[in-house]
N, C-alpha and C. Protein backbone atom coordinates (compact mmCIF):
# COMPACT_ATOMS: atom_id res chain seq x y z
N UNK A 1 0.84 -1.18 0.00
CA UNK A 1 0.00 0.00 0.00
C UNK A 1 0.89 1.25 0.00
N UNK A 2 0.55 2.17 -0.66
CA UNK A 2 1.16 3.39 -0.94
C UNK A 2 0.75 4.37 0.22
N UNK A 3 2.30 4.71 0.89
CA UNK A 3 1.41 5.91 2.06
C UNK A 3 1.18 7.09 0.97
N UNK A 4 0.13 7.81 1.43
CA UNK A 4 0.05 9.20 0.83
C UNK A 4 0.97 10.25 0.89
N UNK A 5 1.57 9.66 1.88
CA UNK A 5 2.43 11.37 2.56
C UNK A 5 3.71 11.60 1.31
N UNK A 6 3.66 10.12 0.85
CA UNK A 6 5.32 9.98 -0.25
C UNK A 6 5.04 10.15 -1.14
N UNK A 7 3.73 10.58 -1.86
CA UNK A 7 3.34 11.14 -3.12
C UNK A 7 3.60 12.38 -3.17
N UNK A 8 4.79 12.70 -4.33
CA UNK A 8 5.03 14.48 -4.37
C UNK A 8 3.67 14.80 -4.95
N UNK A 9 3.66 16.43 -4.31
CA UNK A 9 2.94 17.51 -4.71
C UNK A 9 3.40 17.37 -6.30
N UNK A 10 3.81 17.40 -7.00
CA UNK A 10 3.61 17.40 -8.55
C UNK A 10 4.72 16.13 -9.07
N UNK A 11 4.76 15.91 -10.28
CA UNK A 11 5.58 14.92 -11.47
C UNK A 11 6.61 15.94 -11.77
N UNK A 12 6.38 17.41 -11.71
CA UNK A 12 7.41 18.32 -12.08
C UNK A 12 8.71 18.74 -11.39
N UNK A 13 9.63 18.69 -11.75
CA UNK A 13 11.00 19.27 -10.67
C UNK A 13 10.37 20.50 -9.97
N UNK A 14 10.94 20.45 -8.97
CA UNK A 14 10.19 21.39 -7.74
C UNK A 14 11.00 22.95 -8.15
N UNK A 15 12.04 22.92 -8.84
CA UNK A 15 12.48 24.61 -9.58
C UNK A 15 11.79 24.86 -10.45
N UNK A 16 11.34 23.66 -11.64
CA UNK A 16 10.40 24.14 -12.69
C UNK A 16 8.89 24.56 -12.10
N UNK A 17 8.51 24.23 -11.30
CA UNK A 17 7.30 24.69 -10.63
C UNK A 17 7.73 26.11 -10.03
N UNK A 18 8.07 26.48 -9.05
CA UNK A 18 8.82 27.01 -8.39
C UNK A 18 8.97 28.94 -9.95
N UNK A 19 9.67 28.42 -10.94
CA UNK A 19 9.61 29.08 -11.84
C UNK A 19 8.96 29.62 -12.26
N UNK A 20 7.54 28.61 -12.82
CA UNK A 20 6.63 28.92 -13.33
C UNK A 20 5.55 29.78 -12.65
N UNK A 21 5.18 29.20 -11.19
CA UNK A 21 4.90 30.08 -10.36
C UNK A 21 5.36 31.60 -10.43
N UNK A 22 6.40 31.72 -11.01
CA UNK A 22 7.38 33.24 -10.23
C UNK A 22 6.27 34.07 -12.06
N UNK A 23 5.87 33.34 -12.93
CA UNK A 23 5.77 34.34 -13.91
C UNK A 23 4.67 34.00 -14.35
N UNK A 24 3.47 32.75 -13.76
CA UNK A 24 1.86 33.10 -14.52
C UNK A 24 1.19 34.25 -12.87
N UNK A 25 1.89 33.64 -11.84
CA UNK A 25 1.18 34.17 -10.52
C UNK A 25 1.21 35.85 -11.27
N UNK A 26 2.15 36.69 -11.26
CA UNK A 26 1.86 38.34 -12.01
C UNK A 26 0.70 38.14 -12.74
N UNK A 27 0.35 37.31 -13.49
CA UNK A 27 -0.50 37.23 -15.05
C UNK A 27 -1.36 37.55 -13.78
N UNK A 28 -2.07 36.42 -13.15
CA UNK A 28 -2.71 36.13 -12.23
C UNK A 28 -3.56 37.71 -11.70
N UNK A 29 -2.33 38.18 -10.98
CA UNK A 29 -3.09 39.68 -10.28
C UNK A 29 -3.16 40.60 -11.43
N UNK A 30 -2.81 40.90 -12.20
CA UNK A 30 -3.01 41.32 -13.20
C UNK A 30 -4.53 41.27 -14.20
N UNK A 31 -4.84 39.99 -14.31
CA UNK A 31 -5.93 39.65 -14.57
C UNK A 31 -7.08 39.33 -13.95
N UNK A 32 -7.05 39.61 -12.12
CA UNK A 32 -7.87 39.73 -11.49
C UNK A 32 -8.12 40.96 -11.59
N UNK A 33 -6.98 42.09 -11.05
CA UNK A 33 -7.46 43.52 -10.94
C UNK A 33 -8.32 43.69 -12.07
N UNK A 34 -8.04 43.23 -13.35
CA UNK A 34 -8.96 43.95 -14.69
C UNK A 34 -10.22 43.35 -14.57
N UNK A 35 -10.55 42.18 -13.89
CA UNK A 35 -11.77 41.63 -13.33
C UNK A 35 -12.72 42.44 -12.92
N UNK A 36 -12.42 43.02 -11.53
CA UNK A 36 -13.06 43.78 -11.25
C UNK A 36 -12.84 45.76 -11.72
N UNK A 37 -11.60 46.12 -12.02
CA UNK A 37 -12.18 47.20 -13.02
C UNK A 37 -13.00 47.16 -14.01
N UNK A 38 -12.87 45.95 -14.78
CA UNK A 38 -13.97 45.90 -15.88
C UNK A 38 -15.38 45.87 -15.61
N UNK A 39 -15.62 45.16 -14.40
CA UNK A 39 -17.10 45.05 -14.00
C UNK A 39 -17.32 46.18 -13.26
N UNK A 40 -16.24 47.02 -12.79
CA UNK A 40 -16.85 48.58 -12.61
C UNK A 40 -16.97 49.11 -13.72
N UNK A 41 -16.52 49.32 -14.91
CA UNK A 41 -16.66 50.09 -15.91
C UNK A 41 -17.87 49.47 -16.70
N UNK A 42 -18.11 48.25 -17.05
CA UNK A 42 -19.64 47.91 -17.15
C UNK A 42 -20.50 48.44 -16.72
N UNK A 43 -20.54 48.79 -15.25
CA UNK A 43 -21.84 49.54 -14.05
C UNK A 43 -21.81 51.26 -15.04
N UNK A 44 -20.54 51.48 -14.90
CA UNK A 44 -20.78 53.33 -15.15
C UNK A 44 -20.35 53.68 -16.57
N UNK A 45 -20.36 52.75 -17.67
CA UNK A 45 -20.30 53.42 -18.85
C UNK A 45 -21.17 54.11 -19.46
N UNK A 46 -21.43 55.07 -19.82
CA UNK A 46 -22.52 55.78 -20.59
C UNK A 46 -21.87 56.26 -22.09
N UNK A 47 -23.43 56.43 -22.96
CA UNK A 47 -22.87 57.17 -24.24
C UNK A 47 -24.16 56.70 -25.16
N UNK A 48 -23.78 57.14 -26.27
CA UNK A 48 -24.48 56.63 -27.56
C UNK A 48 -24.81 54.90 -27.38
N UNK A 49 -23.36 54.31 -27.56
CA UNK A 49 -23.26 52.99 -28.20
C UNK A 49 -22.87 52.45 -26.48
N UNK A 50 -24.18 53.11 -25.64
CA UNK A 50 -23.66 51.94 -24.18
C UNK A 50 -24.60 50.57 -24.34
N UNK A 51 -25.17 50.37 -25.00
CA UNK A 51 -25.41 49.08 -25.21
C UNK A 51 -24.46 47.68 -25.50
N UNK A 52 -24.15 48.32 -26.66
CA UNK A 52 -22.49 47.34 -27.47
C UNK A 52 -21.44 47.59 -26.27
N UNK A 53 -21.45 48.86 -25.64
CA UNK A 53 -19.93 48.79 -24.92
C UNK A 53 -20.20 48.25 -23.76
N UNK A 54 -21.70 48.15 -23.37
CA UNK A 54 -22.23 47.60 -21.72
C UNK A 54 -21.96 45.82 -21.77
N UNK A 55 -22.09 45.19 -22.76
CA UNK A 55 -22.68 43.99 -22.85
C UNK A 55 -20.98 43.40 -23.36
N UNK A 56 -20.20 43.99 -24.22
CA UNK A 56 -18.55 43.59 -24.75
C UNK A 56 -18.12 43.77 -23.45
N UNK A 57 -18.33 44.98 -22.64
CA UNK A 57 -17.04 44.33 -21.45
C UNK A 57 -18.13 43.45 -19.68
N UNK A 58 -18.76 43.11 -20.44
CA UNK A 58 -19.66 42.31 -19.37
C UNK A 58 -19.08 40.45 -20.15
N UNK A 59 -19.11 40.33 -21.57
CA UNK A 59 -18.49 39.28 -21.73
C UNK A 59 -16.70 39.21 -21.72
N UNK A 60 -15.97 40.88 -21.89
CA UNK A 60 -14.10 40.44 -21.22
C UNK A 60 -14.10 40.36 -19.56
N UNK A 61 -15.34 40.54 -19.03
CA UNK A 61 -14.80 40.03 -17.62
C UNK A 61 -15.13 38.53 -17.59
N UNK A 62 -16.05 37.66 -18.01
CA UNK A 62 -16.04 36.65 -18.07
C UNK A 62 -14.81 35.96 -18.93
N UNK A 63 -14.33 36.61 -19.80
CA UNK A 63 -12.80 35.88 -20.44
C UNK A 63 -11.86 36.24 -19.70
N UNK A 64 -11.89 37.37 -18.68
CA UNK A 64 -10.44 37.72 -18.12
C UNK A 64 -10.82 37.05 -16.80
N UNK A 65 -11.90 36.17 -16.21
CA UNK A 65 -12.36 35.66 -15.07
C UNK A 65 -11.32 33.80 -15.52
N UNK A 66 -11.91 34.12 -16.90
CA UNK A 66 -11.56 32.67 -17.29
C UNK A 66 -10.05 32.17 -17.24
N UNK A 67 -9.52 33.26 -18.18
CA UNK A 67 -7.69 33.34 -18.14
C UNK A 67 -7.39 33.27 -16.75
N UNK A 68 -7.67 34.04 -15.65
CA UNK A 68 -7.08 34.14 -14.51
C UNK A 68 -7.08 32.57 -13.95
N UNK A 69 -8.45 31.71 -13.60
CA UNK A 69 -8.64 31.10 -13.19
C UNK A 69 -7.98 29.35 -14.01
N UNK A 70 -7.40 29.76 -15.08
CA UNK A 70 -6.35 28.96 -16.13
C UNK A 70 -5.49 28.95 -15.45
N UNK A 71 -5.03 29.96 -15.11
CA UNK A 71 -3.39 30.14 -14.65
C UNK A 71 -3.17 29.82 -13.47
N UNK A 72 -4.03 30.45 -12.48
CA UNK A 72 -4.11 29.92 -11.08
C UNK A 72 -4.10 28.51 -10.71
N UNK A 73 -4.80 27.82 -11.52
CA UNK A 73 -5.25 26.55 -11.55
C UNK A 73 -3.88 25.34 -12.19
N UNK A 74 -3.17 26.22 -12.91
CA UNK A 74 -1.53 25.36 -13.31
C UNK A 74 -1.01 25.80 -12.20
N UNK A 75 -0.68 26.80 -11.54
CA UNK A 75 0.05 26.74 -10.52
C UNK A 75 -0.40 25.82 -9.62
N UNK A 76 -1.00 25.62 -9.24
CA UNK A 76 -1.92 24.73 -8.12
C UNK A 76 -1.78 23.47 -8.34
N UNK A 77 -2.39 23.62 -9.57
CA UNK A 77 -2.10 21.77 -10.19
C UNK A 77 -0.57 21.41 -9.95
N UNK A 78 0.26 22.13 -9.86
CA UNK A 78 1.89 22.16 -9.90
C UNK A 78 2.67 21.73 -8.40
N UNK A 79 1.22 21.96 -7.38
CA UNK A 79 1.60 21.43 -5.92
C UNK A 79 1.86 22.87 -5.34
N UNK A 80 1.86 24.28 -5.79
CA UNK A 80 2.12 25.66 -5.27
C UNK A 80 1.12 26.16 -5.20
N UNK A 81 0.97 27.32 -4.05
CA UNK A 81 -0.42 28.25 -3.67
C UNK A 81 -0.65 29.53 -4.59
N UNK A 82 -1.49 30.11 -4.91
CA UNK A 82 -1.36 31.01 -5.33
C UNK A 82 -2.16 32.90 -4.46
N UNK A 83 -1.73 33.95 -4.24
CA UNK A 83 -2.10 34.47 -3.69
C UNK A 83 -2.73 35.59 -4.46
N UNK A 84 -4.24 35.21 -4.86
CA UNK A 84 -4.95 36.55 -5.49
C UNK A 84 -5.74 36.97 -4.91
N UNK A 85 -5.43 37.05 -3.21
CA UNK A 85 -6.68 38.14 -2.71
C UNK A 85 -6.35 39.64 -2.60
N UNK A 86 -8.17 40.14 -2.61
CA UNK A 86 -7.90 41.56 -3.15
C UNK A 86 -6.79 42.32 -2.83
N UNK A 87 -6.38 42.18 -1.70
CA UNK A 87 -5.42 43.05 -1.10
C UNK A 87 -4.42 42.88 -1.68
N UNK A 88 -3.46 41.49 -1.73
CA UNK A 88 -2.87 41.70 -2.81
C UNK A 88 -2.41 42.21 -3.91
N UNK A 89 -3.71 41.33 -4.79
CA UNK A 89 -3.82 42.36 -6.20
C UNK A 89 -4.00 43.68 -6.02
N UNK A 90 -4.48 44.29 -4.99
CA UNK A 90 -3.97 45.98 -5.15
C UNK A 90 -3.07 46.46 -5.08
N UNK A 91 -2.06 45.70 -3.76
CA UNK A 91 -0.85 45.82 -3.95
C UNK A 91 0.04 46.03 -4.91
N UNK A 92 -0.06 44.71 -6.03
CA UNK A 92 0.89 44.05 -6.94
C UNK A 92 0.50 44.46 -8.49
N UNK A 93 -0.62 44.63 -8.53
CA UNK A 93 -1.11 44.86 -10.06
C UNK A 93 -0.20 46.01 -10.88
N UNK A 94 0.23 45.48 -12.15
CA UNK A 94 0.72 46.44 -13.09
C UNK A 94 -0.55 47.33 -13.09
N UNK A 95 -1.63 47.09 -13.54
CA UNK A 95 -2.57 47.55 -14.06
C UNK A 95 -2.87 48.85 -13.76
N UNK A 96 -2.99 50.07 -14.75
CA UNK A 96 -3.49 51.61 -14.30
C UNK A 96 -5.21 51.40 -14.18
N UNK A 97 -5.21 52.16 -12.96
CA UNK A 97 -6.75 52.42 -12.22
C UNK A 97 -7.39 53.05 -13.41
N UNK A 98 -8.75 52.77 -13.18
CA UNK A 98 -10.02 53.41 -13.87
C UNK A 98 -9.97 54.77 -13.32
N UNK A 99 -10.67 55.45 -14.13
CA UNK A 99 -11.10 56.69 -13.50
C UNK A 99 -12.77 56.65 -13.08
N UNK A 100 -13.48 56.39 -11.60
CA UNK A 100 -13.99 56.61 -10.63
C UNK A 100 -15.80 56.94 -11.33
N UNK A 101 -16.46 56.46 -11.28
CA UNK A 101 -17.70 56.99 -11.87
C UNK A 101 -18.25 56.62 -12.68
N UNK A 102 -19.03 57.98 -13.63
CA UNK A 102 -19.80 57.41 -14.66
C UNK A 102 -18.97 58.22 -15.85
N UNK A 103 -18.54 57.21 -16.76
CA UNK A 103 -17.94 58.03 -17.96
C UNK A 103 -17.99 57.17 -18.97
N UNK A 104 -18.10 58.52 -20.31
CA UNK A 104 -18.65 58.07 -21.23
C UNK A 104 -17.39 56.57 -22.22
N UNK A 105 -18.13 56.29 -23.16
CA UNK A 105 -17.65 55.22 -23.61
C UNK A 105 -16.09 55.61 -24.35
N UNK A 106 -16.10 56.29 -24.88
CA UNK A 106 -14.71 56.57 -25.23
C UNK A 106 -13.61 56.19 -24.56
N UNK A 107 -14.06 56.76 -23.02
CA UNK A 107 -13.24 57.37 -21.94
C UNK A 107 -12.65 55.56 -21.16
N UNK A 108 -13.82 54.76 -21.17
CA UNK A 108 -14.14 53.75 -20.89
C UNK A 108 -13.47 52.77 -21.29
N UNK A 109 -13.38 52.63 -22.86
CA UNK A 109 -12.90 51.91 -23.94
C UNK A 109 -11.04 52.20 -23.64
N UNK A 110 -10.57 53.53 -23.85
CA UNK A 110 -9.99 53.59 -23.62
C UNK A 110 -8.74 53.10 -22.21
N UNK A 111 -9.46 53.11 -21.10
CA UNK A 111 -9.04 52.97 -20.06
C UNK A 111 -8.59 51.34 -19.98
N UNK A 112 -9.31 50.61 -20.73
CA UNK A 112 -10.10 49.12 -20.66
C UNK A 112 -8.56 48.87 -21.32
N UNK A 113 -8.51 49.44 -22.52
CA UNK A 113 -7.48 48.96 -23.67
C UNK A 113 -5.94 48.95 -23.20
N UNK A 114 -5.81 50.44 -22.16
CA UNK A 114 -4.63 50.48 -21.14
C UNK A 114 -4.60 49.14 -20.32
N UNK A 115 -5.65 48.78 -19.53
CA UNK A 115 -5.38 47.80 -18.62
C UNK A 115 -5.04 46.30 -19.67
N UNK A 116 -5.65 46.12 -20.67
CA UNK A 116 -5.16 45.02 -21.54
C UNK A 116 -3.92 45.09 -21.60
N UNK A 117 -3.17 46.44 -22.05
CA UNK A 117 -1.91 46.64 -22.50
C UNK A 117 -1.28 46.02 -21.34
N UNK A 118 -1.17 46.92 -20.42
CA UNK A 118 -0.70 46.62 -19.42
C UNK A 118 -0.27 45.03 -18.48
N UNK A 119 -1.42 44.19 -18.92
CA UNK A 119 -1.59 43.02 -18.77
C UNK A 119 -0.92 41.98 -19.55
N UNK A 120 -0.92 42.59 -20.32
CA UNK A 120 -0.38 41.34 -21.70
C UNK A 120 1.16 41.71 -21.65
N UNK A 121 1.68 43.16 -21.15
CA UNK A 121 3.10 43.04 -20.42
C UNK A 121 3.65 41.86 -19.84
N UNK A 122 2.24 41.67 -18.92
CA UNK A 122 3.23 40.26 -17.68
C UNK A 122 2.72 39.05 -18.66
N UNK A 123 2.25 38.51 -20.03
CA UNK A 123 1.70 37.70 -20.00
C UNK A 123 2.42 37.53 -21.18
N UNK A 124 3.75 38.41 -22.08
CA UNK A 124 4.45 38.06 -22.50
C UNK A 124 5.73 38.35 -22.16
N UNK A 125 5.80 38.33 -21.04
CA UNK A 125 7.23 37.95 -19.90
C UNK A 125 6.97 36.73 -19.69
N UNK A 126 5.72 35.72 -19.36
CA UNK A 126 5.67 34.47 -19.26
C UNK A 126 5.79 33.74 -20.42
N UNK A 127 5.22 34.25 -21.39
CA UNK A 127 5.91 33.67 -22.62
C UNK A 127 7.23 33.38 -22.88
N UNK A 128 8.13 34.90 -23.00
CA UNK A 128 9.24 34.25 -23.06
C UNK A 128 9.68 33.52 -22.23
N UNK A 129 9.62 33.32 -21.13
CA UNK A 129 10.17 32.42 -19.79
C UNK A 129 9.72 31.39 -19.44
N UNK A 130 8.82 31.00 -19.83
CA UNK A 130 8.46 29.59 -20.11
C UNK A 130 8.71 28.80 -20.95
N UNK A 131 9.36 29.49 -21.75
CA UNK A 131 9.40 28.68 -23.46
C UNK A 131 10.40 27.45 -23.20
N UNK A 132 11.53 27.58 -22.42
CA UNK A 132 12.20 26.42 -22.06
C UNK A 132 12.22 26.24 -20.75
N UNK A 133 11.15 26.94 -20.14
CA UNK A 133 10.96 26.07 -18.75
C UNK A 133 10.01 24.72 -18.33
N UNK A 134 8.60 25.00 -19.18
CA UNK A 134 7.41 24.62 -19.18
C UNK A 134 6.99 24.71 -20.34
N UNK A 135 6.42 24.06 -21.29
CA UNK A 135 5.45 24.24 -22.63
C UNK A 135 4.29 24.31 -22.54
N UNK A 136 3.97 23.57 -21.54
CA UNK A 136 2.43 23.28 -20.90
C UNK A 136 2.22 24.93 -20.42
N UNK A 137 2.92 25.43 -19.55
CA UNK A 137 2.58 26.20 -18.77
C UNK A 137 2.61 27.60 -19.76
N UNK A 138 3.62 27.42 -20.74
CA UNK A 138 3.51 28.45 -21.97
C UNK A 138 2.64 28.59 -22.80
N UNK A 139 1.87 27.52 -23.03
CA UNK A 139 0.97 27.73 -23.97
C UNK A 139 -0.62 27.94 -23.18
N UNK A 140 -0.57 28.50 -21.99
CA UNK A 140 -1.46 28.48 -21.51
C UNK A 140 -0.98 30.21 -21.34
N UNK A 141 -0.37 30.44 -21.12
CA UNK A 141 -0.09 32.16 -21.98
C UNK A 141 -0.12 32.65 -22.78
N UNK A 142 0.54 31.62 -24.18
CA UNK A 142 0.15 32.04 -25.41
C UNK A 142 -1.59 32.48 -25.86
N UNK A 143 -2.02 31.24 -24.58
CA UNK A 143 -4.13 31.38 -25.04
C UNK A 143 -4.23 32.59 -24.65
N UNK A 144 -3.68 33.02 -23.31
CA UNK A 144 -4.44 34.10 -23.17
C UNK A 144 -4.07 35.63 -23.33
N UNK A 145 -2.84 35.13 -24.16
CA UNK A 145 -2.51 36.41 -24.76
C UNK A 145 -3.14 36.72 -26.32
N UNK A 146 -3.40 35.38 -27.22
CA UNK A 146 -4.26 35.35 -28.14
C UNK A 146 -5.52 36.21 -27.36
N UNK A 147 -6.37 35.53 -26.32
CA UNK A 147 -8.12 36.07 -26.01
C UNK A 147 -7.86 37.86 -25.61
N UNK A 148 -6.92 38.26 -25.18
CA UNK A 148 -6.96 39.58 -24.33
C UNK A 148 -6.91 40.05 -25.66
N UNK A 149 -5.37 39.78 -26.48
CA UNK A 149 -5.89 40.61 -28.37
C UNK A 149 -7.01 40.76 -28.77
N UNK A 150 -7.73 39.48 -28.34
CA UNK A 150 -8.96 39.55 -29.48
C UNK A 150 -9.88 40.95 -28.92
N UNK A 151 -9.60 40.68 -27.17
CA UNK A 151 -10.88 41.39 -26.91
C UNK A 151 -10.15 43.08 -27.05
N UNK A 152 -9.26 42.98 -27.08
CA UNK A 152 -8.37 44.22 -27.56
C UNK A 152 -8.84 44.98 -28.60
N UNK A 153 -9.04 44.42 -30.00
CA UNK A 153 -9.61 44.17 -31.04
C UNK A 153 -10.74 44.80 -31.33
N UNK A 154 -12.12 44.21 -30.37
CA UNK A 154 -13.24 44.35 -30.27
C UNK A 154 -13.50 45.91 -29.48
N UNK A 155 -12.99 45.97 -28.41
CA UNK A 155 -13.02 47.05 -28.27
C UNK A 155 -12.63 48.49 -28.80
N UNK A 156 -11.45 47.72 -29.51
CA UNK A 156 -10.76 49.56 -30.43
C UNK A 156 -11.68 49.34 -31.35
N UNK A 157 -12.59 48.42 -32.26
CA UNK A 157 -13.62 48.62 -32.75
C UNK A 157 -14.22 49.70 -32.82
N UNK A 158 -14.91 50.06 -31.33
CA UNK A 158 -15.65 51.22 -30.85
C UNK A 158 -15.00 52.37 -31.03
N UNK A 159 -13.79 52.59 -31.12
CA UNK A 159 -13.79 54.07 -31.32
C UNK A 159 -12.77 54.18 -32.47
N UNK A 160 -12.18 52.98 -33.26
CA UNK A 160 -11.14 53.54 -34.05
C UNK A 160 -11.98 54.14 -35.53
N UNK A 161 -11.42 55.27 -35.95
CA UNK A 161 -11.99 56.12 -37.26
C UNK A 161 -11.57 55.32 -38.02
C-alpha cells in the first residue's frame, strides 16, 4: 500500500514549478485587478453605443475571469499556492486604475485597452520564460494572450476612425 504522505505535490522538478509560479502568478493579479475594473466600468459606462460597450465588457470580464482562473489553476495543479486576494492584487497589479464613476464610452474603452496593454506586459514575460521552462505552462499564456488581443480588437472597434 502506498502511504500518501510519499506522493510528491507534482511529477514536475520542484524549480520548474517554483519558476513557473514566479511568472503566470503576475498574469494572475493582473488579470484579477482587470476583473473587477472591468465590472466597474460595465456599471458606469454611458454614451451613444452603451449598449455594445455595456454587454462587450460584461463578456471580457467573463474571459479575463476565465484566463485568470487557467493560470491559477496550473500553478496549483503544480503542488504551489497562489495568492490573489484583493489586497494583494492591489498591492501588486501592473494595471493603471479606472477613472472613478460614470464616464462616457470613449473614456471607458480607452481605459479598458490600457489595462489590456498593461496586462499582456506580464503575460508576455511568461511567454518568453516559459518557453524552455514549461510548454504546458507556456501555452497556456500564449491562449491568453491570443483572447486579451482579441478582446483588444473588439473594443478599439468602438472608437477607431
Amino acid at each position: 500500500m502506498t502511504d500518501v504522505k510519499s506522493i510528491p505535490t507534482s511529477a514536475i522538478d520542484p524549480d520548474v514549478t517554483a519558476g513557473v509560479a514566479q511568472f503566470l502568478e503576475p498574469m494572475v493579479i493582473d488579470l484579477e485587478a482587470m476583473v473587477v475594473d472591468t465590472k466597474q466600468a460595465h456599471w458606469h459606462v454611458r454614451g451613444a453605443n452603451f449598449v455594445g460597450v455595456h454587454e462587450l465588457l460584461d463578456t471580457i470580464v467573463e474571459h479575463v475571469q476565465d484566463y485568470a482562473d487557467t493560470a491559477a489553476e496550473r500553478v496549483v495543479a503544480l503542488g504551489l499556492p497562489i495568492d490573489s486576494r484583493i489586497q494583494t492584487v492591489a498591492a501588486k497589479t501592473t494595471v493603471p486604475p479606472l477613472s472613478a464613476g460614470f464616464q462616457q464610452s470613449d473614456v471607458v474603452i480607452a481605459e479598458v485597452i490600457a489595462q489590456i496593454d498593461a496586462t499582456l506586459k506580464s503575460v508576455r514575460t511568461a511567454i518568453d520564460e516559459l518557453g524552455e521552462l514549461d510548454a504546458a505552462s507556456q501555452d497556456i499564456a500564449i491562449e491568453i494572450a491570443r483572447g486579451l488581443e482579441k478582446d483588444r480588437w473588439f473594443l478599439f472597434a468602438h472608437v477607431a476612425a
